[in-house]
PDB file of N, CA and C in Angstrom:
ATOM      1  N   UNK A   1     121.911  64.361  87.232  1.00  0.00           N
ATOM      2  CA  UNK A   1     121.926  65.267  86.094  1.00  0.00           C
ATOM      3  C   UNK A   1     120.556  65.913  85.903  1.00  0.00           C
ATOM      4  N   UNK A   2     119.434  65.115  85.582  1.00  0.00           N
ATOM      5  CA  UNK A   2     118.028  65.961  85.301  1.00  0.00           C
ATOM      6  C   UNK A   2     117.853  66.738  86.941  1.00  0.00           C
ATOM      7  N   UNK A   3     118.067  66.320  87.748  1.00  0.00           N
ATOM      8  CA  UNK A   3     117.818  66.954  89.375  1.00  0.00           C
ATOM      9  C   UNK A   3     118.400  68.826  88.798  1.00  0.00           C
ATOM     10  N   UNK A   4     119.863  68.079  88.810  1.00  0.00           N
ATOM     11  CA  UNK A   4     120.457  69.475  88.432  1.00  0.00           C
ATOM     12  C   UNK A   4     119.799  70.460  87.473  1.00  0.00           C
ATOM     13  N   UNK A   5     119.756  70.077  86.085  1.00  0.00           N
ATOM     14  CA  UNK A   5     118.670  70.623  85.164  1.00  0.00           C
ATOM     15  C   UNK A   5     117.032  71.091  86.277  1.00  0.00           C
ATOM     16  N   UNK A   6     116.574  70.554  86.847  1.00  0.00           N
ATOM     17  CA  UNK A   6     115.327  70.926  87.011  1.00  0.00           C
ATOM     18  C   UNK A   6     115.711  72.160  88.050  1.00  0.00           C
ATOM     19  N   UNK A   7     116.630  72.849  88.898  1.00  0.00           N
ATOM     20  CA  UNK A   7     117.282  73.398  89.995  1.00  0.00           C
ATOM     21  C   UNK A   7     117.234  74.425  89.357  1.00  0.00           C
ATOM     22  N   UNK A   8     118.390  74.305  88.309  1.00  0.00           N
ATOM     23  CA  UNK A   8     118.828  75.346  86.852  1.00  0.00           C
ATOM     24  C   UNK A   8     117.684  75.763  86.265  1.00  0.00           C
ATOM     25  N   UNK A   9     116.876  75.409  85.783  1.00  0.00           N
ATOM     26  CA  UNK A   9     115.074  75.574  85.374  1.00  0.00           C
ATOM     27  C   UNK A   9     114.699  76.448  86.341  1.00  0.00           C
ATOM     28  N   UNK A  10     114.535  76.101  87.886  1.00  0.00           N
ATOM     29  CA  UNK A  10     113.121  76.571  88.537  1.00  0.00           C
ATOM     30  C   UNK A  10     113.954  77.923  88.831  1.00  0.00           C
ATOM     31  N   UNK A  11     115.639  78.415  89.064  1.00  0.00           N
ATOM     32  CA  UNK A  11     116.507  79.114  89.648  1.00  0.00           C
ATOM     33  C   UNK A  11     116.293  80.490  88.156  1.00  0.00           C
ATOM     34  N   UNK A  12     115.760  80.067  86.783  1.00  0.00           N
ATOM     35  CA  UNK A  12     115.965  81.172  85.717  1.00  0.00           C
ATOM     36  C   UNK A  12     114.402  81.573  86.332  1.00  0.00           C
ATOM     37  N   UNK A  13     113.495  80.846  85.971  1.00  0.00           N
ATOM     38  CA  UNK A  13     112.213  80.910  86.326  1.00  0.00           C
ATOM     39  C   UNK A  13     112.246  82.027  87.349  1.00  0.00           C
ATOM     40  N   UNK A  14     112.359  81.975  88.550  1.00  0.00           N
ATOM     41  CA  UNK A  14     111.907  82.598  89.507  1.00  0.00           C
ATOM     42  C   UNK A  14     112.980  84.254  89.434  1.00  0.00           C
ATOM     43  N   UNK A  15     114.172  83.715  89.172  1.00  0.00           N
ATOM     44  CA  UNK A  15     114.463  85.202  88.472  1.00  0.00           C
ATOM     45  C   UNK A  15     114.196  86.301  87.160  1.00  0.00           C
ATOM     46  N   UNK A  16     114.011  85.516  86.797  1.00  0.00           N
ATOM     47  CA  UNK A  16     112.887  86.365  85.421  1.00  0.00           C
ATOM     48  C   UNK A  16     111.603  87.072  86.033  1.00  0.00           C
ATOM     49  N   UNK A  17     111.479  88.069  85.493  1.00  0.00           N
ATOM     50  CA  UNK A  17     110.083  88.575  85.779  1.00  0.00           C
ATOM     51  C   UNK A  17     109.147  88.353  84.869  1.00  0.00           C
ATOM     52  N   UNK A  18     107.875  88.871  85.259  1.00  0.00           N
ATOM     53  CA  UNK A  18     107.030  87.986  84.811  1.00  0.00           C
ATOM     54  C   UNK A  18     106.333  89.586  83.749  1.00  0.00           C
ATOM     55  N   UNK A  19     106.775  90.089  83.724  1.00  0.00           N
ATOM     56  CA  UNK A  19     106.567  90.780  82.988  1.00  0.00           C
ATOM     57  C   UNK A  19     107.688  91.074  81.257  1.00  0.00           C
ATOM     58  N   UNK A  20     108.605  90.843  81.359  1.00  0.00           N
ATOM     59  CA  UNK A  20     109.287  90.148  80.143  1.00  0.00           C
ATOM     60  C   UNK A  20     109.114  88.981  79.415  1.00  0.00           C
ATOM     61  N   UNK A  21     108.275  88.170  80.133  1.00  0.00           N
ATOM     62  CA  UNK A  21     107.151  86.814  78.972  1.00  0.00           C
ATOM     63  C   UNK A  21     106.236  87.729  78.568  1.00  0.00           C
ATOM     64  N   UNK A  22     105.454  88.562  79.161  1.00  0.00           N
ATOM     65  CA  UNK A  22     103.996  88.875  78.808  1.00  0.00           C
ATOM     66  C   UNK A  22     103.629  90.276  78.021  1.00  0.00           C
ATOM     67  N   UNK A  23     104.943  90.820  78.117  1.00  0.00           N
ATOM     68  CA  UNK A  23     104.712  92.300  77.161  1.00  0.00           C
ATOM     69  C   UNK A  23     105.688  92.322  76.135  1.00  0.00           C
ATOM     70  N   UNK A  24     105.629  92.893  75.063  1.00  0.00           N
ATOM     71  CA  UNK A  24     106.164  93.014  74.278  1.00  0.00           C
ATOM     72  C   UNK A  24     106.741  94.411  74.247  1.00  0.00           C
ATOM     73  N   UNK A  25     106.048  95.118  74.928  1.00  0.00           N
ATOM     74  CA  UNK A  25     106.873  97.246  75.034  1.00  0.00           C
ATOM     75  C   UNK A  25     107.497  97.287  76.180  1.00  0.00           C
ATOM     76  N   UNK A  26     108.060  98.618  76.444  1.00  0.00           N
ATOM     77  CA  UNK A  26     109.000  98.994  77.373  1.00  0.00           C
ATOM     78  C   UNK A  26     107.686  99.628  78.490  1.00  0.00           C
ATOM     79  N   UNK A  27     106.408  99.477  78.063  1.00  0.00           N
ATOM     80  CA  UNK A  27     105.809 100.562  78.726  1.00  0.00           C
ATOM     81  C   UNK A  27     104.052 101.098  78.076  1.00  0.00           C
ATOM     82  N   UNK A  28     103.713 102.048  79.115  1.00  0.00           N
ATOM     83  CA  UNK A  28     102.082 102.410  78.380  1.00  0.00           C
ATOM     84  C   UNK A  28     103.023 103.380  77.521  1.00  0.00           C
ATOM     85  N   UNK A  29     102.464 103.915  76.295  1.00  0.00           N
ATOM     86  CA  UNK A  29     103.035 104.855  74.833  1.00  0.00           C
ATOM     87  C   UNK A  29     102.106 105.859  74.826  1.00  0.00           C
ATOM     88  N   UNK A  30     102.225 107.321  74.983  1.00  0.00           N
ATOM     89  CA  UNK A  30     101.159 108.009  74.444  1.00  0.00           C
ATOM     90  C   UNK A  30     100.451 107.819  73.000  1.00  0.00           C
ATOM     91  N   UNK A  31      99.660 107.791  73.333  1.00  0.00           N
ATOM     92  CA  UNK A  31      99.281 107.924  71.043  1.00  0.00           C
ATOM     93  C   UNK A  31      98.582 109.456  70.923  1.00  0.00           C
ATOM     94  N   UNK A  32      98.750 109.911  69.638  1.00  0.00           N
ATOM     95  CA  UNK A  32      98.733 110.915  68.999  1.00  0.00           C
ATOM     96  C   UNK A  32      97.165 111.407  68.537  1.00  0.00           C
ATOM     97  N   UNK A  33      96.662 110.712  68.185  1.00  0.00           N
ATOM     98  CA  UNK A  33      95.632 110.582  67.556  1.00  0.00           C
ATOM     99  C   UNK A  33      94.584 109.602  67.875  1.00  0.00           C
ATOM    100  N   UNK A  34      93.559 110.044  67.847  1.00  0.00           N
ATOM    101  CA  UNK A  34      92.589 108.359  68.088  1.00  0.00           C
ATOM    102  C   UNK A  34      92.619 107.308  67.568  1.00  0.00           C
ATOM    103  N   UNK A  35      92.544 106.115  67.901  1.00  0.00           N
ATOM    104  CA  UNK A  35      92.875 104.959  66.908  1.00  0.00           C
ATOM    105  C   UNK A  35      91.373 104.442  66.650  1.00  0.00           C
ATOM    106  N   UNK A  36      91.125 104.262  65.259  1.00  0.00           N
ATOM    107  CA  UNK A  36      89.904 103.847  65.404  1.00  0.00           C
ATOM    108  C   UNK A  36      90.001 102.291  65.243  1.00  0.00           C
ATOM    109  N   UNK A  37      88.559 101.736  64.911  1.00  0.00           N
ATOM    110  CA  UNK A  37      88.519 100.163  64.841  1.00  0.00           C
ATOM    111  C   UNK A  37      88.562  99.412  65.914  1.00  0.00           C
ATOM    112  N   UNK A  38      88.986 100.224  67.102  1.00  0.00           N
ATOM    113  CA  UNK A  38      88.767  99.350  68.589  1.00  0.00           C
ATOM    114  C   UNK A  38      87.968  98.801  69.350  1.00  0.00           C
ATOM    115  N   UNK A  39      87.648  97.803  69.951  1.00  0.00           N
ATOM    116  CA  UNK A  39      86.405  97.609  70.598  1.00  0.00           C
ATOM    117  C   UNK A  39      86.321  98.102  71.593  1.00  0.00           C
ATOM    118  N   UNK A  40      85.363  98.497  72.047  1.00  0.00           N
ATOM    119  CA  UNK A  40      85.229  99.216  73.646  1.00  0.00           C
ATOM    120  C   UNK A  40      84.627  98.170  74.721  1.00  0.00           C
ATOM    121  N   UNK A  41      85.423  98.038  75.835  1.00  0.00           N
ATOM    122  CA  UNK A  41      85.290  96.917  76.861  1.00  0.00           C
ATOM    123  C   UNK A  41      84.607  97.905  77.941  1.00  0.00           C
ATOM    124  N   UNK A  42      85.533  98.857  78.655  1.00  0.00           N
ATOM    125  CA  UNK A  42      84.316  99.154  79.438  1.00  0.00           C
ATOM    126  C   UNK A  42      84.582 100.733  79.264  1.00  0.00           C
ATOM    127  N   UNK A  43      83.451 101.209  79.815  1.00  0.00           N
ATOM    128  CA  UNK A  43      83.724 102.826  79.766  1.00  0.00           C
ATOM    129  C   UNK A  43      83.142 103.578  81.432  1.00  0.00           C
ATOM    130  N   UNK A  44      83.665 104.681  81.861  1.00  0.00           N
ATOM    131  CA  UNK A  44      83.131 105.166  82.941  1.00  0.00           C
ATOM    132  C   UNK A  44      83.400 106.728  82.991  1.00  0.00           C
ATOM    133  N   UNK A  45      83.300 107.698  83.222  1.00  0.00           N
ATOM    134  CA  UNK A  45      82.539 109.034  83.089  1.00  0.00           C
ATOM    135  C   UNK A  45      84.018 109.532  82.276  1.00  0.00           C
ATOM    136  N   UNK A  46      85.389 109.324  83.416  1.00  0.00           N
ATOM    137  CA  UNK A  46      86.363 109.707  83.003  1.00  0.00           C
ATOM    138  C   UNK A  46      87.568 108.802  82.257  1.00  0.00           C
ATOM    139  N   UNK A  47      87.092 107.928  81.886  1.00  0.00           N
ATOM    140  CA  UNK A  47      87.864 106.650  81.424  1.00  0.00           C
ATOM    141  C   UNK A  47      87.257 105.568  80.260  1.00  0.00           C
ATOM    142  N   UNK A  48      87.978 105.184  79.436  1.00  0.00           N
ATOM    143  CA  UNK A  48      87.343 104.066  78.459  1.00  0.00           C
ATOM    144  C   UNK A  48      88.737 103.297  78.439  1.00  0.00           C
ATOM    145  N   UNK A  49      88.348 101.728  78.449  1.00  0.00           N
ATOM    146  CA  UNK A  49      89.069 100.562  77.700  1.00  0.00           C
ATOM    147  C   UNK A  49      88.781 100.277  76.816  1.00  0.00           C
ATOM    148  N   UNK A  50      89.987  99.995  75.692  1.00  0.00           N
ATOM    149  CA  UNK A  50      89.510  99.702  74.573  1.00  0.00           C
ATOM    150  C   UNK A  50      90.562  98.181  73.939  1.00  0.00           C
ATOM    151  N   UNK A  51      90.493  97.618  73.346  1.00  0.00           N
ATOM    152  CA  UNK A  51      91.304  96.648  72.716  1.00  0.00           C
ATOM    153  C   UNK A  51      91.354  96.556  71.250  1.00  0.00           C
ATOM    154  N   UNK A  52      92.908  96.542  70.968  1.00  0.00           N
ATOM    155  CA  UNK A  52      92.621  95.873  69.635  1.00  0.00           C
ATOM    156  C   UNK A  52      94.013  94.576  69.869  1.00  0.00           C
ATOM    157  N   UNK A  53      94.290  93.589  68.188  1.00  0.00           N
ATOM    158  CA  UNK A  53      94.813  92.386  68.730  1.00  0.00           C
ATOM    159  C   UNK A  53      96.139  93.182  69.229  1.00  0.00           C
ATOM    160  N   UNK A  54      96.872  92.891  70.490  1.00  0.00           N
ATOM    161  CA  UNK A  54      97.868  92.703  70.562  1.00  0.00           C
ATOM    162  C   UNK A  54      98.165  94.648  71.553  1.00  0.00           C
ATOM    163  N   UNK A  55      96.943  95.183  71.628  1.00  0.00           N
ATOM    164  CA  UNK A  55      96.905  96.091  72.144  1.00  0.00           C
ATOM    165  C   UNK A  55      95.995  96.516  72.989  1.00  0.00           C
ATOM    166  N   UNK A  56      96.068  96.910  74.672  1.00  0.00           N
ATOM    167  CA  UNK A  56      95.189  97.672  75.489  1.00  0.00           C
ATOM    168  C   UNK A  56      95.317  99.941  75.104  1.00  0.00           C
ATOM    169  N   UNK A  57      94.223 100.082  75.133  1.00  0.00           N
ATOM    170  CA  UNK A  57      94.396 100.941  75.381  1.00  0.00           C
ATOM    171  C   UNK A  57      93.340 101.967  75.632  1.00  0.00           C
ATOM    172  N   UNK A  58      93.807 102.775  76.879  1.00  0.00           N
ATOM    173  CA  UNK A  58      92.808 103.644  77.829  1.00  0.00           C
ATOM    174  C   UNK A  58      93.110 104.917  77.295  1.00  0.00           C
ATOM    175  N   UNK A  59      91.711 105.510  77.174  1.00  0.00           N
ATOM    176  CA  UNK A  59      91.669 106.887  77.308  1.00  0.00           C
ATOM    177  C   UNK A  59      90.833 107.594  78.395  1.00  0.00           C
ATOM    178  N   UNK A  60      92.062 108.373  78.885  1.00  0.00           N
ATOM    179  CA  UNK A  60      91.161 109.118  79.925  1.00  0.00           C
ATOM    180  C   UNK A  60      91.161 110.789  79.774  1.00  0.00           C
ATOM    181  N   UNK A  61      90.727 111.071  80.819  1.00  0.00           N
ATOM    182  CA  UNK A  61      90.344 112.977  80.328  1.00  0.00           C
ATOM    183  C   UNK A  61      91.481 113.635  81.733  1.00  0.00           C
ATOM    184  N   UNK A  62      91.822 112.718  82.785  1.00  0.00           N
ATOM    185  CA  UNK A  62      93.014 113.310  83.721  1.00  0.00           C
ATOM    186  C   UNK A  62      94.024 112.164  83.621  1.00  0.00           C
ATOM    187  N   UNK A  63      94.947 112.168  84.356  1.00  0.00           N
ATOM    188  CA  UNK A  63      95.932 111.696  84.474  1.00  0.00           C
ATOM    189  C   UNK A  63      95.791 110.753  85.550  1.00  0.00           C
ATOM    190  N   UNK A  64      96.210 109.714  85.190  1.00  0.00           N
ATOM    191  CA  UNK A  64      95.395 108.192  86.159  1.00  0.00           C
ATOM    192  C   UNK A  64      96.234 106.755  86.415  1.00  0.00           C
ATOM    193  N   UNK A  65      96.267 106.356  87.183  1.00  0.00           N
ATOM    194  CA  UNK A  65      96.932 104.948  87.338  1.00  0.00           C
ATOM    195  C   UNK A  65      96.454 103.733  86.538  1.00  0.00           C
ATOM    196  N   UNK A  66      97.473 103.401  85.635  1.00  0.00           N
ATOM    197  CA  UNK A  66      96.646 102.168  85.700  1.00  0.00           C
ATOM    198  C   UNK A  66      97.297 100.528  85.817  1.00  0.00           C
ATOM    199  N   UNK A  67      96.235  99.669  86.050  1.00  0.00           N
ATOM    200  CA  UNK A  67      97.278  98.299  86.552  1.00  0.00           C
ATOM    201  C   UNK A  67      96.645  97.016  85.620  1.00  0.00           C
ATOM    202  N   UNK A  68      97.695  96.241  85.266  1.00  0.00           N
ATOM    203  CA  UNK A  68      97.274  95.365  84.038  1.00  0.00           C
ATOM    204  C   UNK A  68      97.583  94.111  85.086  1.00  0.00           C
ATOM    205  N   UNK A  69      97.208  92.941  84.978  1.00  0.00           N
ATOM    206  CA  UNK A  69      97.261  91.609  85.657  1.00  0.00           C
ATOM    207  C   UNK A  69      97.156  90.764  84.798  1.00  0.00           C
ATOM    208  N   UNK A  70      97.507  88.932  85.071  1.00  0.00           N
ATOM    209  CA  UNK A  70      97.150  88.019  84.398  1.00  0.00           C
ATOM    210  C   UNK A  70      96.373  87.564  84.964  1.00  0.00           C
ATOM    211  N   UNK A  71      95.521  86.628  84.173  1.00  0.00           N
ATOM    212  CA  UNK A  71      94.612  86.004  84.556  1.00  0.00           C
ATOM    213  C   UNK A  71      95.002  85.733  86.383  1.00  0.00           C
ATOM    214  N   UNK A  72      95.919  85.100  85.853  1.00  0.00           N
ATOM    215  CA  UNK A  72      96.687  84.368  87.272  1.00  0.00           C
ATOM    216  C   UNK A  72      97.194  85.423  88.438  1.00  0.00           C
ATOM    217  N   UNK A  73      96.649  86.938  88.476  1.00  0.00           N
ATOM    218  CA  UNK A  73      97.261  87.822  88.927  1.00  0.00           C
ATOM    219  C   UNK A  73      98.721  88.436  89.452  1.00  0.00           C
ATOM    220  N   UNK A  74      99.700  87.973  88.535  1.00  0.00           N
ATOM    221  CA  UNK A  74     100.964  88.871  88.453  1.00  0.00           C
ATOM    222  C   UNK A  74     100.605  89.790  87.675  1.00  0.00           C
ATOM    223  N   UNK A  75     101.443  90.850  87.762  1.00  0.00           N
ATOM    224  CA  UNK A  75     101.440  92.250  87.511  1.00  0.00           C
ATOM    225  C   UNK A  75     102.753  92.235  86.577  1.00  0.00           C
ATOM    226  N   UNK A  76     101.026  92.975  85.494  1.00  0.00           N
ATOM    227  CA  UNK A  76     102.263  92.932  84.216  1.00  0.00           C
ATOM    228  C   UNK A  76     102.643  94.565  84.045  1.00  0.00           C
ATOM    229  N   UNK A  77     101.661  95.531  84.571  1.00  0.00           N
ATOM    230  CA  UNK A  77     102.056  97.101  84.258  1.00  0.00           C
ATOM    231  C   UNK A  77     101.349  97.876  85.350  1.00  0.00           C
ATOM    232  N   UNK A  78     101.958  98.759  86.197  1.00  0.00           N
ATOM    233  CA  UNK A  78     101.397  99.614  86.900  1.00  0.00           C
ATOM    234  C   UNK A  78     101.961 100.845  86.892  1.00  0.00           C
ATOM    235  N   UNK A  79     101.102 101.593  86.311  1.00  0.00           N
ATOM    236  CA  UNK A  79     102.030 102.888  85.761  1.00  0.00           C
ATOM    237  C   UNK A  79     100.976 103.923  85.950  1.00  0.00           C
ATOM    238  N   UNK A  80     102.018 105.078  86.696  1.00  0.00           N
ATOM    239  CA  UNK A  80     100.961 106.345  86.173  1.00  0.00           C
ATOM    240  C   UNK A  80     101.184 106.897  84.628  1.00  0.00           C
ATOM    241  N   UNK A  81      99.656 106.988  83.865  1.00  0.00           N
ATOM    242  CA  UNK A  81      99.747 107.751  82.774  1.00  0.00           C
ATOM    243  C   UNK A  81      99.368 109.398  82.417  1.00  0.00           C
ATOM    244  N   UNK A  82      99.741 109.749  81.846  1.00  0.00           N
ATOM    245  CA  UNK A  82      99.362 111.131  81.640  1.00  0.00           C
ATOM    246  C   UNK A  82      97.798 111.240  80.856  1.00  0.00           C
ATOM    247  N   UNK A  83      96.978 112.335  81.309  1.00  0.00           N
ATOM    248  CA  UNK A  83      95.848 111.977  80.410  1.00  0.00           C
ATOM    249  C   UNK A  83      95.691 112.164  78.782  1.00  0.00           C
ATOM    250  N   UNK A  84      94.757 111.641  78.274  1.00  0.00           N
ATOM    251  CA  UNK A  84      94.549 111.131  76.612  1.00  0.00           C
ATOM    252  C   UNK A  84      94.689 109.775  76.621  1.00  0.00           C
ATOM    253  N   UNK A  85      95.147 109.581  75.152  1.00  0.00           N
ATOM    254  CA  UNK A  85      95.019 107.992  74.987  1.00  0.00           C
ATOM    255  C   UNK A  85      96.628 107.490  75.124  1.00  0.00           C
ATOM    256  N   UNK A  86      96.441 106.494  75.716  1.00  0.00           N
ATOM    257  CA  UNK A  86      97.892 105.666  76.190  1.00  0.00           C
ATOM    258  C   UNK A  86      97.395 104.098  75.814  1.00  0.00           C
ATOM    259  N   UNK A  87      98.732 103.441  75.078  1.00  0.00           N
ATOM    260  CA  UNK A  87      98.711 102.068  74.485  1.00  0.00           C
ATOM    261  C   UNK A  87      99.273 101.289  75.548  1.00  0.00           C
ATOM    262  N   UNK A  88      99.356 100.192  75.377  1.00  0.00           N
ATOM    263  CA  UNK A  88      99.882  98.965  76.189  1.00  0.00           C
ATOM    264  C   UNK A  88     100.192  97.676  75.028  1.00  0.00           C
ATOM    265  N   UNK A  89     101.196  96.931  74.696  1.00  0.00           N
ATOM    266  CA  UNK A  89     101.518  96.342  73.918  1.00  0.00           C
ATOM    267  C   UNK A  89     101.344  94.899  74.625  1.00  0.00           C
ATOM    268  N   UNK A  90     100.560  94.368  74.549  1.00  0.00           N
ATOM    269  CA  UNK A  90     100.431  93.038  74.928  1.00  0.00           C
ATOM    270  C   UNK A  90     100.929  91.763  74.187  1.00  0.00           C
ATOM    271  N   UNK A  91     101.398  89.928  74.866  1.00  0.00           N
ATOM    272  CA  UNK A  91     101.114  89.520  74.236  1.00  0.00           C
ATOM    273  C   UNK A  91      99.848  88.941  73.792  1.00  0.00           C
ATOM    274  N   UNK A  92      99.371  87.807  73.374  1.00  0.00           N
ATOM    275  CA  UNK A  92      97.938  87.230  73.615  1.00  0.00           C
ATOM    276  C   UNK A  92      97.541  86.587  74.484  1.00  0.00           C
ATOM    277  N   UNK A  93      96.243  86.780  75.194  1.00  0.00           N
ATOM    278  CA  UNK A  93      96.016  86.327  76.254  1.00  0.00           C
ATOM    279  C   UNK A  93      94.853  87.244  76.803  1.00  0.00           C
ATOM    280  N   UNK A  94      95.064  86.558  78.257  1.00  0.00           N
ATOM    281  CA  UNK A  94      93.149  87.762  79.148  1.00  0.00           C
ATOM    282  C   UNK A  94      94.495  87.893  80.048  1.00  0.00           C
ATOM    283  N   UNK A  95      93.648  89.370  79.992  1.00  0.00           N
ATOM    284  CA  UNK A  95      94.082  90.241  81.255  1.00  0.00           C
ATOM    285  C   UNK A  95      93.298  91.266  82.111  1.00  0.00           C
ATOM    286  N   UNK A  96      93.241  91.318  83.288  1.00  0.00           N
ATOM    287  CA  UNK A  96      92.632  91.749  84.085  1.00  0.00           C
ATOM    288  C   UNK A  96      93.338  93.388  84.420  1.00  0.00           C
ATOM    289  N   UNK A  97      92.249  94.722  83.885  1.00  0.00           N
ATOM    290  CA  UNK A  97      92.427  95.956  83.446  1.00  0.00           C
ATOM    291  C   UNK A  97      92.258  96.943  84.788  1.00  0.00           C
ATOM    292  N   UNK A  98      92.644  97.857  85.512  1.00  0.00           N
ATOM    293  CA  UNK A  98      92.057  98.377  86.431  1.00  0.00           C
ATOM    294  C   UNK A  98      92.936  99.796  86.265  1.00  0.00           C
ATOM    295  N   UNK A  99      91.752 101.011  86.158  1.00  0.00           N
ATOM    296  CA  UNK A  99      91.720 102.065  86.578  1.00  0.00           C
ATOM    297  C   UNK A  99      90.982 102.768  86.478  1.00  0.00           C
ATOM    298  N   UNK A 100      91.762 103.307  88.116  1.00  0.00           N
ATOM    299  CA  UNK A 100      90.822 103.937  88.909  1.00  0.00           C
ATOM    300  C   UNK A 100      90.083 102.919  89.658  1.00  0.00           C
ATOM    301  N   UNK A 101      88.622 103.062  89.700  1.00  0.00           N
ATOM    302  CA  UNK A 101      87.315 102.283  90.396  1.00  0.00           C
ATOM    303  C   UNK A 101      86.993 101.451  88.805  1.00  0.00           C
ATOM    304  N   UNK A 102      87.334 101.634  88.285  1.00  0.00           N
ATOM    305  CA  UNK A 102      86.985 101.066  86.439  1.00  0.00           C
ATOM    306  C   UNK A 102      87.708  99.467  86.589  1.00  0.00           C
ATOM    307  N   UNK A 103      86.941  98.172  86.595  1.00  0.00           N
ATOM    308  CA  UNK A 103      88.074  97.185  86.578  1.00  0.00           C
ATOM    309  C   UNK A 103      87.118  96.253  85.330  1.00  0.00           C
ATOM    310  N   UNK A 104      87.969  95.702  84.601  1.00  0.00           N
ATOM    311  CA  UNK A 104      87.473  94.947  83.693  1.00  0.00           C
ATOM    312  C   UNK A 104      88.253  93.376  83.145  1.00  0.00           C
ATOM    313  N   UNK A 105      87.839  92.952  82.398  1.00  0.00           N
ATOM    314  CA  UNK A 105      88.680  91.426  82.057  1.00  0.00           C
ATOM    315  C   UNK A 105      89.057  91.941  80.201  1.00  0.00           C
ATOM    316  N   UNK A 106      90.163  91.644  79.998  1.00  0.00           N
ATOM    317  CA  UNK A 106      89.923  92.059  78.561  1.00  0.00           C
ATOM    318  C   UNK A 106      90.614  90.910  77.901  1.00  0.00           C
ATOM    319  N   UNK A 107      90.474  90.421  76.477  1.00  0.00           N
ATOM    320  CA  UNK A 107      90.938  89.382  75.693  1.00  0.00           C
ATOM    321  C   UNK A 107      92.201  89.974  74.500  1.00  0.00           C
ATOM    322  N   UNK A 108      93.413  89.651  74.826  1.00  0.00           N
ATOM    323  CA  UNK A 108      94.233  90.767  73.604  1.00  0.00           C
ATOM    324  C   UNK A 108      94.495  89.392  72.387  1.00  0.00           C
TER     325      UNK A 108
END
């Protein structure tokens, strides 16, 4: 019986993606307006990371890839965005930020 249970366990596990534990959105969101109150993690000529709780979000001046990771490197978002500011709905946790040549560690 627990054999079976642990089979049934590792069989949801490995079909689930690993991106339905770790995000809470469908996706990066354009935003409208600047959000203020954010901290700025890293910045580079055409690009800034920024965080607030429970949110990544890049602004850039073109239109750019970007790729979110866990600590543990699965891939939680790789998306092209359009340029301006684009959100990312995280849950809590570090995640490892990259776009472009821009790579950073961020805390949501």
């Amino acid at each position: 019986m627990f054999r079976r249970l642990c089979v049934l366990l590792a069989a949801v596990a490995l079909s689930a993606s690993p991106v339905s534990f770790l995000s809470f959105g469908k996706g990066w969101e354009p935003v409208r307006t600047d959000v203020s109150g954010l901290s700025s993690v890293a910045r580079d000529n055409d690009v800034e990371i920024r965080v607030s709780p429970g949110h990544v979000v890049v602004v850039s001046s073109a239109p750019t890839q970007i790729k979110v990771f866990t600590i543990l490197g699965q891939v939680v978002s790789d998306e092209a965005v359009p340029a301006g500011i684009n959100r990312l709905s995280l849950s809590h946790g570090v995640y490892i930020v990259k776009v472009g040549d821009l790579t950073c560690k961020v805390a949501v």
